[in-house]
C-alpha atoms as a PDB file:
ATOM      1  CA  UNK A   1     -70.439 -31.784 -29.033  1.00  0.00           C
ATOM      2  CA  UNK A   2     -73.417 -33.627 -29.965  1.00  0.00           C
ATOM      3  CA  UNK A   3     -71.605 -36.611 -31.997  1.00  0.00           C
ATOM      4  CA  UNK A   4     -69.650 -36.630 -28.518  1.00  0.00           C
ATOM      5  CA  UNK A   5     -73.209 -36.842 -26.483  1.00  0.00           C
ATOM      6  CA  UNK A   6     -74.541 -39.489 -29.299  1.00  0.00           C
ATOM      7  CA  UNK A   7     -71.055 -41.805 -29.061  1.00  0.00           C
ATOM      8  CA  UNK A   8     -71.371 -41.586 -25.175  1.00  0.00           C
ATOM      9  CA  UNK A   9     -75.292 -43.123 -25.546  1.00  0.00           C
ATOM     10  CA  UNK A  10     -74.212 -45.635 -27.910  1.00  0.00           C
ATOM     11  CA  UNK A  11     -71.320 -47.167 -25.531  1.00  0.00           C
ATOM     12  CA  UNK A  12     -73.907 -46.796 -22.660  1.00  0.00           C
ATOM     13  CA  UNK A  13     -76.366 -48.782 -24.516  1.00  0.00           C
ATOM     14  CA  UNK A  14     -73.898 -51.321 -25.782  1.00  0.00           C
ATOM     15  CA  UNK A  15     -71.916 -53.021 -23.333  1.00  0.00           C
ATOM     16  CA  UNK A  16     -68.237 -54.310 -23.476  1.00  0.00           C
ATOM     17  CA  UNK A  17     -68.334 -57.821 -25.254  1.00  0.00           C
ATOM     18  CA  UNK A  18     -68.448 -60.751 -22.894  1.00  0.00           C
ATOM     19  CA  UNK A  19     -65.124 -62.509 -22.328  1.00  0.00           C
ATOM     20  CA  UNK A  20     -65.048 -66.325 -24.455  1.00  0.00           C
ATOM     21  CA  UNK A  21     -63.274 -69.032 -22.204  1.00  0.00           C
ATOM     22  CA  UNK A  22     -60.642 -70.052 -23.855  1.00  0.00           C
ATOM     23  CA  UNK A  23     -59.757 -73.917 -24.233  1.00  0.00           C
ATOM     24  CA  UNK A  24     -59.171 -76.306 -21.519  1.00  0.00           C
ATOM     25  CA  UNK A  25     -57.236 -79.187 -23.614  1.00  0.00           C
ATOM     26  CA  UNK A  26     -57.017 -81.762 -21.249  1.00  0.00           C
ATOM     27  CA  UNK A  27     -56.266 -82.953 -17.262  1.00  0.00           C
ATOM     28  CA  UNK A  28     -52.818 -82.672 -17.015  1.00  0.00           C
ATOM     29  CA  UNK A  29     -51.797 -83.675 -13.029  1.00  0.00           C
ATOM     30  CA  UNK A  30     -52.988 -84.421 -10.373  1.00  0.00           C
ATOM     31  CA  UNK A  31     -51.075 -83.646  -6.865  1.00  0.00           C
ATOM     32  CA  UNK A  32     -51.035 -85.893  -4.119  1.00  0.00           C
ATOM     33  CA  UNK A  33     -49.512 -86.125  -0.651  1.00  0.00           C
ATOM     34  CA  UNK A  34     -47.490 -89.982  -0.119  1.00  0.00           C
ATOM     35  CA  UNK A  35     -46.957 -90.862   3.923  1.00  0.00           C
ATOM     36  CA  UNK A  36     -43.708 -93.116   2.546  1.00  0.00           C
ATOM     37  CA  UNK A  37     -42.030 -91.213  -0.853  1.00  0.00           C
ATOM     38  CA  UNK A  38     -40.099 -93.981  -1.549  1.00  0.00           C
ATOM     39  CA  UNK A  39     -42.615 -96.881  -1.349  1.00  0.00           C
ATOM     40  CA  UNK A  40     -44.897 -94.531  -3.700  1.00  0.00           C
ATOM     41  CA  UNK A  41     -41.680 -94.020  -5.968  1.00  0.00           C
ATOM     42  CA  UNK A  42     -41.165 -97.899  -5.983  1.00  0.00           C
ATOM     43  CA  UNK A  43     -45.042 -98.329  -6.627  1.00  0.00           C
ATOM     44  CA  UNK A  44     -45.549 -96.160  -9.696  1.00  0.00           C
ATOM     45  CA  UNK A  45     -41.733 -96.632 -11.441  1.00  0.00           C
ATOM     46  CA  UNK A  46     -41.450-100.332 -10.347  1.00  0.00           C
ATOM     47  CA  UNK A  47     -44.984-101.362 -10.004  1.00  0.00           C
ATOM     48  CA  UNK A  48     -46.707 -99.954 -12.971  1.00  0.00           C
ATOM     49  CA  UNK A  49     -43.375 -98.676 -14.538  1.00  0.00           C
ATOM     50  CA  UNK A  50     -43.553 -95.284 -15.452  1.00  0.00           C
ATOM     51  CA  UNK A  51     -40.407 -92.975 -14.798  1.00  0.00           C
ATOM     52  CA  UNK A  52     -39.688 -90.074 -13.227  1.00  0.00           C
ATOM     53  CA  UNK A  53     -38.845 -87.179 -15.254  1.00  0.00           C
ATOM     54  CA  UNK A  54     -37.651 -84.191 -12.651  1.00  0.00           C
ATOM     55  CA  UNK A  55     -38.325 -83.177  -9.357  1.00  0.00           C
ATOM     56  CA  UNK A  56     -37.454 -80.194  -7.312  1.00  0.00           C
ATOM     57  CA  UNK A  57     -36.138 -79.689  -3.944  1.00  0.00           C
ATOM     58  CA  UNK A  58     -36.151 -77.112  -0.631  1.00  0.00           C
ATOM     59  CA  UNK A  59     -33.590 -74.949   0.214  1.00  0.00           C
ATOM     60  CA  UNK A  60     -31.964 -77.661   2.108  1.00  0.00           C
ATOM     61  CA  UNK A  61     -31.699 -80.454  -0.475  1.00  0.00           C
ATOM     62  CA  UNK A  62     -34.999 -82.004   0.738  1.00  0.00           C
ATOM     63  CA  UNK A  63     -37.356 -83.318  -1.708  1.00  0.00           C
ATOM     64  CA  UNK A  64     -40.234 -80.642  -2.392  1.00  0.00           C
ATOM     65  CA  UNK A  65     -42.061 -83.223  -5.092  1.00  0.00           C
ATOM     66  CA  UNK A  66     -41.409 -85.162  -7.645  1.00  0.00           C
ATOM     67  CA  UNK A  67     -43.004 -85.598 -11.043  1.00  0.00           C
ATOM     68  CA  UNK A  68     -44.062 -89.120 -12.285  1.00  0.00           C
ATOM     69  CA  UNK A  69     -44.557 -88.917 -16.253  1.00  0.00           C
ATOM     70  CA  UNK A  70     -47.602 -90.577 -17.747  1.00  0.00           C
ATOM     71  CA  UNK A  71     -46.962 -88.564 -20.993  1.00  0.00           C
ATOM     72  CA  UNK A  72     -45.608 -85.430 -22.590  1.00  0.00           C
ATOM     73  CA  UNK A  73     -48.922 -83.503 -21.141  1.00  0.00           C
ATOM     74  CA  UNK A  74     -49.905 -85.633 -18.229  1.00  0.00           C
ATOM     75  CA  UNK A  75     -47.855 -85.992 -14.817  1.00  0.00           C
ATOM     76  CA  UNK A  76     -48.351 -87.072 -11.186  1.00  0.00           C
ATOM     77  CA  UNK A  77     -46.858 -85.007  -9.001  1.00  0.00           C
ATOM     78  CA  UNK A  78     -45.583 -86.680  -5.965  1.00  0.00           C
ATOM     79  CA  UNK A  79     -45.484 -84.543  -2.432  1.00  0.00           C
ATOM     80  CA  UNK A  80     -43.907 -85.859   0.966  1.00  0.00           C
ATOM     81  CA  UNK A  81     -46.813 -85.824   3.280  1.00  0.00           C
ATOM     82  CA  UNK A  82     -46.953 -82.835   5.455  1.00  0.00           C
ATOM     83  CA  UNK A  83     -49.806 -83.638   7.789  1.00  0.00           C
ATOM     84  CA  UNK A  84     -50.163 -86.889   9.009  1.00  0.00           C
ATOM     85  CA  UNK A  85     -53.798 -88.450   8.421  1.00  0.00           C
ATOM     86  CA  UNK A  86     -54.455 -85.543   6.406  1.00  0.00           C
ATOM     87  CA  UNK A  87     -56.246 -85.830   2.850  1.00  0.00           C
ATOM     88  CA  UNK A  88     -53.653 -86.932   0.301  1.00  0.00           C
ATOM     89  CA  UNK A  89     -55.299 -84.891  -2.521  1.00  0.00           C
ATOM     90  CA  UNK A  90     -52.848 -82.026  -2.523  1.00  0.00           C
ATOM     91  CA  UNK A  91     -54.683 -80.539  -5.918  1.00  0.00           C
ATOM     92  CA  UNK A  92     -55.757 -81.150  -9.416  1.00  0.00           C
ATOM     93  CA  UNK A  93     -54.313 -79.334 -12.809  1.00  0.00           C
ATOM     94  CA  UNK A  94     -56.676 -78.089 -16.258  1.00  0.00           C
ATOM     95  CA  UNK A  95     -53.921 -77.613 -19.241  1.00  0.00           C
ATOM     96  CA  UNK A  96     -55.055 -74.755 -20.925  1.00  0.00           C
ATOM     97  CA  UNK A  97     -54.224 -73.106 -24.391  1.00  0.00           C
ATOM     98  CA  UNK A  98     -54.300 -69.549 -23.342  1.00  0.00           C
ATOM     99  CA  UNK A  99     -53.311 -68.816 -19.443  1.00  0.00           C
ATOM    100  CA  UNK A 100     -53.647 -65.040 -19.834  1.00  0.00           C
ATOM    101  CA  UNK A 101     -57.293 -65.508 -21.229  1.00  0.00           C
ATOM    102  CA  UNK A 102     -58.177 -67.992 -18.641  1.00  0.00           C
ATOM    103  CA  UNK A 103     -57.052 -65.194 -15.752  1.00  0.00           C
ATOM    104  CA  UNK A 104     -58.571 -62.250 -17.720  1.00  0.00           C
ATOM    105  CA  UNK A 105     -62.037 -64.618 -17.914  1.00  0.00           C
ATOM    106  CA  UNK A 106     -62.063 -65.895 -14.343  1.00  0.00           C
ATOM    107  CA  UNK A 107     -61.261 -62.429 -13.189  1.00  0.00           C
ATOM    108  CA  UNK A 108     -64.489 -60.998 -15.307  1.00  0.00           C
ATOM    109  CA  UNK A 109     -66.521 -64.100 -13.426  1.00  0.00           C
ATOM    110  CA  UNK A 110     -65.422 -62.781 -10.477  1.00  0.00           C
ATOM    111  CA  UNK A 111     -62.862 -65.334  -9.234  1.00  0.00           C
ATOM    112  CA  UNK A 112     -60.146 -64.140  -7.255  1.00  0.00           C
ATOM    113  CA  UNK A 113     -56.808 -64.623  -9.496  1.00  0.00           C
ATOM    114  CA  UNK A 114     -53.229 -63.093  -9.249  1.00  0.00           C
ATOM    115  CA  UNK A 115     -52.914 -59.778 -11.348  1.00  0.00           C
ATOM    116  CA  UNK A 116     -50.644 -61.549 -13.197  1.00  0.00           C
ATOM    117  CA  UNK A 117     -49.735 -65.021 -14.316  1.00  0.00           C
ATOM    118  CA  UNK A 118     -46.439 -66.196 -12.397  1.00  0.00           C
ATOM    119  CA  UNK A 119     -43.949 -68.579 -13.842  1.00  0.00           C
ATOM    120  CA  UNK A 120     -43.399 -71.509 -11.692  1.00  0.00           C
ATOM    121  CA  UNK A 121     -40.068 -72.953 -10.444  1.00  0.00           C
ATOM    122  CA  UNK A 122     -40.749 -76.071 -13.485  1.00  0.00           C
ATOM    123  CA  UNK A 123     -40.831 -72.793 -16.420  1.00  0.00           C
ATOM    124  CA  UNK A 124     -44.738 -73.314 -16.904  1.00  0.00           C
ATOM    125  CA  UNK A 125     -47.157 -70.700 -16.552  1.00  0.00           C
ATOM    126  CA  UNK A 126     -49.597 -71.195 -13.746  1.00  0.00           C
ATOM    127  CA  UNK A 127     -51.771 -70.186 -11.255  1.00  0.00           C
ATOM    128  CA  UNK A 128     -54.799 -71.787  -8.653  1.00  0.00           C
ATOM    129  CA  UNK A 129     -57.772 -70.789  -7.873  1.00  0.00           C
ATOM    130  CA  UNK A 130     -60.566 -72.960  -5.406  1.00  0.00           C
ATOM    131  CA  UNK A 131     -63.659 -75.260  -6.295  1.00  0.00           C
ATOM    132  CA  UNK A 132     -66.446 -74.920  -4.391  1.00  0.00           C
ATOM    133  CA  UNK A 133     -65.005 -77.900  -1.953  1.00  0.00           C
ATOM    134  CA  UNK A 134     -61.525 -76.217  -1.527  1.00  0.00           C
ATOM    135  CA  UNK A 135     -60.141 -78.458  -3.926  1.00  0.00           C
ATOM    136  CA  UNK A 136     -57.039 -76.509  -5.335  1.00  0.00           C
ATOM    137  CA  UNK A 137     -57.799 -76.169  -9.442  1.00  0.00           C
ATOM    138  CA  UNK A 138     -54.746 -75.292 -10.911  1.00  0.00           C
ATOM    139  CA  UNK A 139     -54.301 -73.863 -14.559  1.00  0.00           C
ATOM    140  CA  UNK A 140     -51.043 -74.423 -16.613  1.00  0.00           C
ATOM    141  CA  UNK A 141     -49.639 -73.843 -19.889  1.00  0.00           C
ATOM    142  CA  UNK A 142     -46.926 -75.777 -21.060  1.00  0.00           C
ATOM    143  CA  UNK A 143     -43.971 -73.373 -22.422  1.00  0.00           C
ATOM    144  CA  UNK A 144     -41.146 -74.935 -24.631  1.00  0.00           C
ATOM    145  CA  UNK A 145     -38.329 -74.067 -22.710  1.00  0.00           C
ATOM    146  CA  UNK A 146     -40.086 -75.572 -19.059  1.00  0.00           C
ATOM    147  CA  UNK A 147     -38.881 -78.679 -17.248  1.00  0.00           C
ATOM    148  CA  UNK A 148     -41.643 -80.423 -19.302  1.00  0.00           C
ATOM    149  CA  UNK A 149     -40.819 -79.246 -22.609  1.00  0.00           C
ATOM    150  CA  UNK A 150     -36.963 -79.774 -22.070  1.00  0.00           C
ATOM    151  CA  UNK A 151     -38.032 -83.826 -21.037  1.00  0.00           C
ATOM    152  CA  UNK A 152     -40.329 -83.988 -24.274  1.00  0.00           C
ATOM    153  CA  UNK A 153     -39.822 -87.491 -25.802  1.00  0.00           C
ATOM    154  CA  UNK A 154     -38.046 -88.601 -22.675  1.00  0.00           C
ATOM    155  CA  UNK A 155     -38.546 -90.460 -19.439  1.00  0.00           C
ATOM    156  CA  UNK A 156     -41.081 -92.504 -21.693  1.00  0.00           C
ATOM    157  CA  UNK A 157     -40.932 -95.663 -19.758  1.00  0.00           C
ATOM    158  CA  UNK A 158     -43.444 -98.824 -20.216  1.00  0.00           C
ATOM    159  CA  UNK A 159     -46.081 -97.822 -18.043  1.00  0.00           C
ATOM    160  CA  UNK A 160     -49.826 -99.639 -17.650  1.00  0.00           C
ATOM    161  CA  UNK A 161     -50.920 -96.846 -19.841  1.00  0.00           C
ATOM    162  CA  UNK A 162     -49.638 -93.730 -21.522  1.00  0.00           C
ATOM    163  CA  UNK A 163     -52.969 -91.976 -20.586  1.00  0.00           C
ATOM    164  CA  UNK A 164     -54.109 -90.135 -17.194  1.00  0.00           C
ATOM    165  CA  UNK A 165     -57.990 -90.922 -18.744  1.00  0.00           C
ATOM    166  CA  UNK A 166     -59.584 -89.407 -15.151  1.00  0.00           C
ATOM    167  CA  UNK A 167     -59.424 -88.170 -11.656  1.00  0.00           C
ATOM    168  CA  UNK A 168     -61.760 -89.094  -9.238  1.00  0.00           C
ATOM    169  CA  UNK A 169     -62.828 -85.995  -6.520  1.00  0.00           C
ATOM    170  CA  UNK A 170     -65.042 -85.769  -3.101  1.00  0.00           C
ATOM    171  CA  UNK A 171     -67.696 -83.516  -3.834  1.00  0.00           C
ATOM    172  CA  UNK A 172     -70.420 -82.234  -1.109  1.00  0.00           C
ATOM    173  CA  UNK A 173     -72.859 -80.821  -3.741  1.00  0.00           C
ATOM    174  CA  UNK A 174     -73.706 -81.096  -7.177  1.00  0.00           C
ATOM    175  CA  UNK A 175     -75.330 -78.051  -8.191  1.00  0.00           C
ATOM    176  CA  UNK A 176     -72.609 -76.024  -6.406  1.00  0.00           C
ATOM    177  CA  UNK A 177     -69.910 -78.633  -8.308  1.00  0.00           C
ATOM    178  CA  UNK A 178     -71.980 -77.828 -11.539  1.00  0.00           C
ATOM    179  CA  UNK A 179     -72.047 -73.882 -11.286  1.00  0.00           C
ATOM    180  CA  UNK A 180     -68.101 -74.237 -11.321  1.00  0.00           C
ATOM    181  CA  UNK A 181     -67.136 -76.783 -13.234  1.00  0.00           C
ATOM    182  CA  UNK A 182     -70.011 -76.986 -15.713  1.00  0.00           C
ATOM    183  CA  UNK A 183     -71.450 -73.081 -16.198  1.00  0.00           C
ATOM    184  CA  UNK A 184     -68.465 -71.741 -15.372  1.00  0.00           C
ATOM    185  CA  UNK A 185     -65.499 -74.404 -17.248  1.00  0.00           C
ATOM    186  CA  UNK A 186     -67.438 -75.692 -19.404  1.00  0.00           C
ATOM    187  CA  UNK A 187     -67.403 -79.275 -18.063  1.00  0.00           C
ATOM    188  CA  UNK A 188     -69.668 -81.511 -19.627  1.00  0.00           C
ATOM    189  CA  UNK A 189     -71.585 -84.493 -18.559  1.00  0.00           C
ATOM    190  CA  UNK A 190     -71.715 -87.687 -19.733  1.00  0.00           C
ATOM    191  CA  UNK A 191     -72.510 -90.523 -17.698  1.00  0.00           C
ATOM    192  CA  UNK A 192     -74.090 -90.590 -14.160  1.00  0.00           C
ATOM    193  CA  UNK A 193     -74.498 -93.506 -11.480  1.00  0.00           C
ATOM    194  CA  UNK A 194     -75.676 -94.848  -8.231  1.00  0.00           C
ATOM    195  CA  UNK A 195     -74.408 -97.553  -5.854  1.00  0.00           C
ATOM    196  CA  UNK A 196     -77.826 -98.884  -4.919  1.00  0.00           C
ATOM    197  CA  UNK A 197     -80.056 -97.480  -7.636  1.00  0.00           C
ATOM    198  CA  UNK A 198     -81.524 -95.035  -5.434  1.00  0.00           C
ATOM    199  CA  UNK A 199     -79.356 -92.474  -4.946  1.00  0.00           C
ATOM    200  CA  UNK A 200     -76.395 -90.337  -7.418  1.00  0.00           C
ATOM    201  CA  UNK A 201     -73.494 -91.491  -6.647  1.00  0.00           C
ATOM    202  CA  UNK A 202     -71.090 -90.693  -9.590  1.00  0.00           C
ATOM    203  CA  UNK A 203     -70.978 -88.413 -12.486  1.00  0.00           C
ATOM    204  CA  UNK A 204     -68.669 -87.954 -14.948  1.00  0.00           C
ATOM    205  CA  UNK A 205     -67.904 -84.626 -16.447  1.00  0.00           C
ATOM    206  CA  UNK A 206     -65.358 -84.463 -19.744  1.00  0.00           C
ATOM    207  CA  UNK A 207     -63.227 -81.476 -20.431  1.00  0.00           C
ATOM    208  CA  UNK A 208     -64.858 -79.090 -22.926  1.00  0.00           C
ATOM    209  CA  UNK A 209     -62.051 -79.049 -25.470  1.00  0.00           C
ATOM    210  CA  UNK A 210     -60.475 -82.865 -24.509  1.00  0.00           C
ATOM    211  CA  UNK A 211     -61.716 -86.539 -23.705  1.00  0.00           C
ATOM    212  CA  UNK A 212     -59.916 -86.027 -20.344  1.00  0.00           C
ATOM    213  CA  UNK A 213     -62.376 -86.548 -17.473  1.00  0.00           C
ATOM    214  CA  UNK A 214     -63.721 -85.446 -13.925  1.00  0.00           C
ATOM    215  CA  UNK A 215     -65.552 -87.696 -11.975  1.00  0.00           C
ATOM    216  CA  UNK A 216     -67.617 -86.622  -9.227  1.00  0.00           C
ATOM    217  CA  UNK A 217     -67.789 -88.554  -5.978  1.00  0.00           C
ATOM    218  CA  UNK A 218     -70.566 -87.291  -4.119  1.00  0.00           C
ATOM    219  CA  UNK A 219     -71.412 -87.124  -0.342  1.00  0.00           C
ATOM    220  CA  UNK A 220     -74.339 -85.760   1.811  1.00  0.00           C
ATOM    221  CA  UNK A 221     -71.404 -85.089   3.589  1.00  0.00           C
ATOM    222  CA  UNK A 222     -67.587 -85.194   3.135  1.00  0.00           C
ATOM    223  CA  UNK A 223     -65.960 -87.591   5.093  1.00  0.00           C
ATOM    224  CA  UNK A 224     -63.616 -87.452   7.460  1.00  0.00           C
ATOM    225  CA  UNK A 225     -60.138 -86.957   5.676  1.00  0.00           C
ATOM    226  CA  UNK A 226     -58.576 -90.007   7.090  1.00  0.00           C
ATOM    227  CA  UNK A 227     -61.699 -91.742   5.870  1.00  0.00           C
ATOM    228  CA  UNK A 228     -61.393 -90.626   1.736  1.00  0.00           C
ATOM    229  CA  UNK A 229     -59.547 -93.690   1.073  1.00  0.00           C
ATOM    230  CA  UNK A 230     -59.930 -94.175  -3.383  1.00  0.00           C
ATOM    231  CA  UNK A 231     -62.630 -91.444  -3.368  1.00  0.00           C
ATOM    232  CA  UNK A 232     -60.299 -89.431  -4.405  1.00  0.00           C
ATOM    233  CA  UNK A 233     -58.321 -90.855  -7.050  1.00  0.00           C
ATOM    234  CA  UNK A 234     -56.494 -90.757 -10.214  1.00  0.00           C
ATOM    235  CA  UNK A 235     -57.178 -93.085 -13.918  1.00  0.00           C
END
């Protein structure tokens, strides 16, 4: 009874060990809304000649999105608009090595996350959670047998570049921005800027386990989503 009582003390007195995040190994989409699909097909296939490499569909044979390939790891995913004059960031994408530690270790933060990872419609595991400016942050990891790991190698075409090096989002405050991208993803900065000299006007935050970027484009206040025009934005 007492090595009971004495065990009991001991796991009182020494908490469970904090959850590591696991690694975030690059940017690997970002989502956007187009007002014409086909002129933004004909822009990023014809234009700067990359390919597309699947897409998937509605019930009724419309186009849901379609995925632009910059490389094996990095895509642009493609949305009809929706909402007229609405922002055409639809969301951005972390690759991650472990999903099922990212979940468990957002969940022991306190972020609200599904109980379980799902399995999206491409064969990747995924799920999104919010950043402080309702941008969507979504998590994947890539599985061999997904839409992306069936295309490996393929739909390589000659594009500008074979590397999605940033993406460019509206943010309303920094230390908010920081708590959740840098204390809490492990984001880490390395370059800042101003327009005028006076005031911040950029930063740049690199993935903690990639060369892959963030850049922060900050406002007093957000403006007015038919007013975003390159703010948001993809390198």
């Amino acid at each position: 009874m007492r090595a009971i009582s004495l065990l009991f003390i001991l796991a009182l007195a020494c908490p469970a060990q904090e959850l590591k995040r696991p690694k975030i190994t690059g940017v690997a989409h970002i989502a956007i809304f187009s007002a014409d699909i086909e002129a933004s097909r004909k822009f990023y296939t014809g234009l700067l000649g990359y390919e597309e490499a699947y897409k998937l569909t509605e019930p009724d044979g419309k186009l849901r999105l379609t995925f632009i390939k910059i490389n094996d790891r990095q895509f642009i995913e493609m949305f009809p608009e929706r909402e007229a004059k609405s922002d055409r960031l639809n969301h951005i994408a972390l690759e991650v090595e472990d999903i099922e530690a990212m979940r468990a270790y957002l969940a022991a933060k306190g972020i609200a996350v599904p109980a379980k990872v799902p399995k999206g419609r491409t064969g990747n595991l995924n799920f999104t959670i919010k950043d402080p400016d309702g941008h969507g942050v979504e998590f994947v990891e890539y599985l061999p047998d997904s839409d992306s790991g069936k295309t490996a190698g393929k739909s390589m075409g000659a594009g500008l570049s074979n590397r999605l090096a940033h993406i460019g989002i509206l943010v309303g405050s920094l230390e908010k921005a920081n708590a959740f991208y840098r204390d809490l993803l492990g984001f880490q900065e390395t370059w800042r800027g101003s327009r005028d000299g006076k005031v911040l006007s950029w930063v740049n935050m690199k993935a903690p386990d990639s060369e892959d970027y963030l850049e922060f484009m900050l406002y007093d206040r957000l403006p007015e989503p038919t007013k975003r025009g390159t703010a948001h934005h993809l390198c």
